[in-house]
N, C-alpha and C. Protein backbone atom coordinates (compact mmCIF):
# COMPACT_ATOMS: atom_id res chain seq x y z
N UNK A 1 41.27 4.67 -12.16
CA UNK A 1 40.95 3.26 -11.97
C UNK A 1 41.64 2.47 -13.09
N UNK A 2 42.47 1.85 -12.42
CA UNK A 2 42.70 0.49 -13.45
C UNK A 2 42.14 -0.06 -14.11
N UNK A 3 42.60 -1.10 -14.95
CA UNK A 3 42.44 -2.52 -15.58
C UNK A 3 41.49 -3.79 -14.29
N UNK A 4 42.66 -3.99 -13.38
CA UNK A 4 42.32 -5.01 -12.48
C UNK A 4 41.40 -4.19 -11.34
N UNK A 5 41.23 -2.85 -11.28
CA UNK A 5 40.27 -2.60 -10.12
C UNK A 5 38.74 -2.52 -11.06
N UNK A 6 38.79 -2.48 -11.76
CA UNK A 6 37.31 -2.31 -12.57
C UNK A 6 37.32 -3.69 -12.83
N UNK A 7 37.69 -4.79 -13.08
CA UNK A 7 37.49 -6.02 -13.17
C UNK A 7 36.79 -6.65 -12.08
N UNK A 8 37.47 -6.14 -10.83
CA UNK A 8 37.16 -6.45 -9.65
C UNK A 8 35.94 -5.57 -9.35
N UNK A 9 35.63 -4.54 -9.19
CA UNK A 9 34.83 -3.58 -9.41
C UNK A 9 33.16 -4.53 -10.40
N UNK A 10 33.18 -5.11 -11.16
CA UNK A 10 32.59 -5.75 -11.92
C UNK A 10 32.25 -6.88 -11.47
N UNK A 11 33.01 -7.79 -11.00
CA UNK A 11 32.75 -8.85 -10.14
C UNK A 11 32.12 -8.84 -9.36
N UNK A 12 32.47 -7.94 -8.12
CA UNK A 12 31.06 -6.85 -7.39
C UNK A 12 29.93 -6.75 -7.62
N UNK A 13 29.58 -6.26 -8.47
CA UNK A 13 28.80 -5.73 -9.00
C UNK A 13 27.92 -6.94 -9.67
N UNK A 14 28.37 -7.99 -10.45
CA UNK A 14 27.88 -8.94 -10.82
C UNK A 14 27.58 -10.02 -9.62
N UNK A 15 28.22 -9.89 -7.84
CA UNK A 15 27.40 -10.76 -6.92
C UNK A 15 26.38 -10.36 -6.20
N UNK A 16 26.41 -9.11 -6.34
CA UNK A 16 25.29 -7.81 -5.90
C UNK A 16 23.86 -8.61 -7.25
N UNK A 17 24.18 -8.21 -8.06
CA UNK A 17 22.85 -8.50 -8.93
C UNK A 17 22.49 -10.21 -8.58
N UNK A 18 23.22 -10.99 -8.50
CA UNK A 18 23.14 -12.33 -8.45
C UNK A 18 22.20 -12.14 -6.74
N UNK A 19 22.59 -11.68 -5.87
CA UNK A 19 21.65 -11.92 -4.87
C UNK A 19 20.30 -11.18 -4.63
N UNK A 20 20.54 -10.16 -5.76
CA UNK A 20 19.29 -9.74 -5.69
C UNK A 20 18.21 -10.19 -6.81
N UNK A 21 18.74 -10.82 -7.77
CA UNK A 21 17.90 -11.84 -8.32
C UNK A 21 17.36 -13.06 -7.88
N UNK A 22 18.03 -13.83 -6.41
CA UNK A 22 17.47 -14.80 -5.68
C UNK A 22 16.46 -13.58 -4.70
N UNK A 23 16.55 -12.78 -4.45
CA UNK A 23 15.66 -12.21 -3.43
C UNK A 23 14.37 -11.78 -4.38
N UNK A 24 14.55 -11.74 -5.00
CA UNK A 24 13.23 -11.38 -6.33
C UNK A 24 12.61 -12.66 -6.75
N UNK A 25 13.05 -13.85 -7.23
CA UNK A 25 12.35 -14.56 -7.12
C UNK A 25 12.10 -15.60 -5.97
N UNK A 26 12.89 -15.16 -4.70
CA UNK A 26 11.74 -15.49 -3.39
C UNK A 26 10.61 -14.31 -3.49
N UNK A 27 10.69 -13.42 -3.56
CA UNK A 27 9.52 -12.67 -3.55
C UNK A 27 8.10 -12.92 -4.29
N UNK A 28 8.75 -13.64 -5.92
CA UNK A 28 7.27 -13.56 -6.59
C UNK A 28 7.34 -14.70 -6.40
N UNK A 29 7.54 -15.99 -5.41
CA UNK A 29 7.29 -17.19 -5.19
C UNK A 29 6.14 -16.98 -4.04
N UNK A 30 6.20 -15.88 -3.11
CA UNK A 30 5.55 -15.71 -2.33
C UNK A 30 4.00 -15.37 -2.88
N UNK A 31 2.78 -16.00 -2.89
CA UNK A 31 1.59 -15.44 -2.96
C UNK A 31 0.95 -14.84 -2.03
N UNK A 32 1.37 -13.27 -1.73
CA UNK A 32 0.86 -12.72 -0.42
C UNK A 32 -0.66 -11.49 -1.40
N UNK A 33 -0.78 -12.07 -2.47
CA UNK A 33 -1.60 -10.87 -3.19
C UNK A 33 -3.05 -11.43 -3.44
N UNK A 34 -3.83 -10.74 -3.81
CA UNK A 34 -5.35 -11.63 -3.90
C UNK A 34 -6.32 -11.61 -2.47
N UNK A 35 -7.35 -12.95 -3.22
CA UNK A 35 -8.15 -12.57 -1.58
C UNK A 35 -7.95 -14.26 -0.71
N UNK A 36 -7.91 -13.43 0.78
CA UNK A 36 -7.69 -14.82 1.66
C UNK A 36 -8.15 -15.57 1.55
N UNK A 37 -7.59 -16.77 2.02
CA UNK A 37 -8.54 -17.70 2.40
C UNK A 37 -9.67 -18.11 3.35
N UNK A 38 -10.64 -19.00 3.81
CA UNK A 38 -11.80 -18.92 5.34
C UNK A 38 -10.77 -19.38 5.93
N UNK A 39 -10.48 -17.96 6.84
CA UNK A 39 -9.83 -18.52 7.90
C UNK A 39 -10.71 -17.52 9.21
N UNK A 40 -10.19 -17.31 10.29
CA UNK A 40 -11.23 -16.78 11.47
C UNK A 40 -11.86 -15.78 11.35
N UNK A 41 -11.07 -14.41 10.68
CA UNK A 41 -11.22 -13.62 10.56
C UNK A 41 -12.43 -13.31 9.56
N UNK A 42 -12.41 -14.04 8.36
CA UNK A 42 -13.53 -14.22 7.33
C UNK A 42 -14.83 -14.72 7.87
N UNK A 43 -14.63 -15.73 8.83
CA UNK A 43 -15.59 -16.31 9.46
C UNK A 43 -16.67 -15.45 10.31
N UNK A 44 -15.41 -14.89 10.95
CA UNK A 44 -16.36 -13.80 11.88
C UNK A 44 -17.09 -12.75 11.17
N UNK A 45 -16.54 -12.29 10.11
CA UNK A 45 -16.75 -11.51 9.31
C UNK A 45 -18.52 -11.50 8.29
N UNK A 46 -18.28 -13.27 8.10
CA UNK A 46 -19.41 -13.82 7.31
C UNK A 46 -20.82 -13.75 7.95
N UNK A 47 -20.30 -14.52 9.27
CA UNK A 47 -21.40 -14.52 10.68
C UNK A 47 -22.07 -13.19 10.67
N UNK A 48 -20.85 -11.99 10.60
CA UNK A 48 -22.12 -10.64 11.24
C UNK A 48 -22.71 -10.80 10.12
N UNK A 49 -22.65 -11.18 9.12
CA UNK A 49 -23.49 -10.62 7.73
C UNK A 49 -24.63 -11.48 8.10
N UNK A 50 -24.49 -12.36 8.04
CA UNK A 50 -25.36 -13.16 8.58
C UNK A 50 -26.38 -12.84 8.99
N UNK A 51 -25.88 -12.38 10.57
CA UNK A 51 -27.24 -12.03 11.15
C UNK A 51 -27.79 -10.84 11.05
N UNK A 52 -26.94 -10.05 10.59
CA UNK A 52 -27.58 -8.67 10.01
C UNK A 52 -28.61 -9.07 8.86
N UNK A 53 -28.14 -10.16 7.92
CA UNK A 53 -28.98 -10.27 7.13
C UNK A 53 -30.40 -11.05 7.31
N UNK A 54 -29.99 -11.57 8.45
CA UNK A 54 -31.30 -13.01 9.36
C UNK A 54 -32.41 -11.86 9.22
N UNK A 55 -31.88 -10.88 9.71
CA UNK A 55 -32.13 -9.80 10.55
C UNK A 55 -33.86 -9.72 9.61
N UNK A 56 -33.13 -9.61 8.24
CA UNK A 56 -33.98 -8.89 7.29
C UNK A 56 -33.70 -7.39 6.96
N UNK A 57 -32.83 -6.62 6.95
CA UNK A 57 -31.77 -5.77 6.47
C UNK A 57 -31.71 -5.96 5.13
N UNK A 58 -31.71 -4.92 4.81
CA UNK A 58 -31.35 -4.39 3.26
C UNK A 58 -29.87 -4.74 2.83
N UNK A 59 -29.27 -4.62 2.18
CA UNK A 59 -27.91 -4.95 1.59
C UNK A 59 -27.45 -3.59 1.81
N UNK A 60 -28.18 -2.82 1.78
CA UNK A 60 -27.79 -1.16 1.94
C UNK A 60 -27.58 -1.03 3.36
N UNK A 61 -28.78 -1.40 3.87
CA UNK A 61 -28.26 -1.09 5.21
C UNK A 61 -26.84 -2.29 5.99
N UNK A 62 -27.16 -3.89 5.46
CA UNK A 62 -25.95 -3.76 6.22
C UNK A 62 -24.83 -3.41 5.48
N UNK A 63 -24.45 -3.31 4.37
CA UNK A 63 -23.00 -2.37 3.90
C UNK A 63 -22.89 -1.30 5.20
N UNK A 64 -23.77 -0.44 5.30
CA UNK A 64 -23.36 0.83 6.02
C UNK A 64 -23.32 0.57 7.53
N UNK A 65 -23.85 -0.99 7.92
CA UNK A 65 -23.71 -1.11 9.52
C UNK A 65 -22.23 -2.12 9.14
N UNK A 66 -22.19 -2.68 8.56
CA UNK A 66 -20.71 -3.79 8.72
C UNK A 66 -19.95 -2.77 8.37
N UNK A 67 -18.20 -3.48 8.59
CA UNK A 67 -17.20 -3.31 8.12
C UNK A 67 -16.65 -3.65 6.43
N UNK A 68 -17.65 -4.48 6.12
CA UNK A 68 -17.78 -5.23 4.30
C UNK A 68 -17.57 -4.18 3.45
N UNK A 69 -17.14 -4.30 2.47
CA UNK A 69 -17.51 -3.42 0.99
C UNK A 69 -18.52 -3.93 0.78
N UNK A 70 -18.88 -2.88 -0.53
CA UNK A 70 -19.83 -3.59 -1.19
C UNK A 70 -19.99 -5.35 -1.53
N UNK A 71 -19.02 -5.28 -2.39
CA UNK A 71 -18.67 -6.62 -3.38
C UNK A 71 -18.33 -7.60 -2.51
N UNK A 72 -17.73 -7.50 -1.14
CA UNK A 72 -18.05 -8.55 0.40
C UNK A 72 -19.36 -8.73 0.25
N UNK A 73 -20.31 -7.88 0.48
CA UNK A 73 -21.65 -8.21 0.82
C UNK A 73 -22.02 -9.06 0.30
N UNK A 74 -22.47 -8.59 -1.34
CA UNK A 74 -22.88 -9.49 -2.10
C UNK A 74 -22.39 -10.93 -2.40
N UNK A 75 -20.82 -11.28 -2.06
CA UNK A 75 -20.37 -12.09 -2.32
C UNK A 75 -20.23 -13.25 -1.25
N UNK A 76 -20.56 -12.22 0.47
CA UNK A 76 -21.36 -13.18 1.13
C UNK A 76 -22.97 -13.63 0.65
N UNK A 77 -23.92 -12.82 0.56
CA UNK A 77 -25.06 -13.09 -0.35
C UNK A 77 -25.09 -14.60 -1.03
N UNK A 78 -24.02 -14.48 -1.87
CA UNK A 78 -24.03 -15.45 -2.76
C UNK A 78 -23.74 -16.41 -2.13
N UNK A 79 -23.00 -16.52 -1.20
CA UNK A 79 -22.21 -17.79 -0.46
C UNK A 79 -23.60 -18.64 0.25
N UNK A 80 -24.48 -17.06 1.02
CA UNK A 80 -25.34 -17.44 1.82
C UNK A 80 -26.69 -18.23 1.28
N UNK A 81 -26.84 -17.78 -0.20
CA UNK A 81 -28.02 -18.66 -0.76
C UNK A 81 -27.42 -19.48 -1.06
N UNK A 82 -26.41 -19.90 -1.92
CA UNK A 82 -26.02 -21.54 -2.25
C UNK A 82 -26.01 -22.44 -1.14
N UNK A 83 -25.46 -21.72 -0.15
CA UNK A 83 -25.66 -22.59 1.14
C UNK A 83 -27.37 -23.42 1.41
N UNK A 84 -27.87 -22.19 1.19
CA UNK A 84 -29.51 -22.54 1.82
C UNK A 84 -29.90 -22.74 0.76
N UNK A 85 -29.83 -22.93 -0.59
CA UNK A 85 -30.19 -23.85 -1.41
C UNK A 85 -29.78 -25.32 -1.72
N UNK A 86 -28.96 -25.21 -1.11
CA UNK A 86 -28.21 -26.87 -0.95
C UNK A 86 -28.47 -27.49 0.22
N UNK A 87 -29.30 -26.93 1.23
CA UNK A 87 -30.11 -27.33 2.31
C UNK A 87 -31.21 -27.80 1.95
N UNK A 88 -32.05 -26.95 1.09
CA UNK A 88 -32.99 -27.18 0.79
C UNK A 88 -33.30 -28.41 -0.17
N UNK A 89 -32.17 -28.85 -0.87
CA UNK A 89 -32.22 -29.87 -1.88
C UNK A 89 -32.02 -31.31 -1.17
N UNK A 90 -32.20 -31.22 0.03
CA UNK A 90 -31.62 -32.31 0.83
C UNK A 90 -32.72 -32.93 1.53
């Protein structure tokens, strides 16, 4: 290899990195990480807790009848008393 083919060779090589540095920071521009937002799926999600919990159900039991984790449960829980405490203040 030459002088002028490794130059060229380099040049290459330096538009290769250049587009993969725009594809990297489209990537971490993207926030696809974390937890969703209420959108339907959450909704529906919230509802069964809901009435499992209307129900009068243990937190134990509905963990093991829903699809929720743990830390879903409770964190519907939480959603579900602020709600009905801010009913109640009304």
């Amino acid at each position: 290899m030459n002088l002028e083919e490794a130059l060229r060779e380099i040049e290459r090589l330096k538009q290769i990195i250049d587009e993969k540095d725009k594809e990297i920071e489209a990537l971490q521009k993207k926030k696809n990480a974390g937890r969703k937002k209420n959108n339907a799926q959450w909704q529906e999600s919230y509802e069964a807790f809901v009435e499992l919990y209307e129900q009068g159900l243990s937190m134990i039991e509905i963990i093991e009848q829903s699809e929720c984790s743990r830390r879903t449960c409770y964190r519907y829980k939480s959603y579900y008393d602020n709600i009905m405490k801010m009913k109640e203040e009304k």
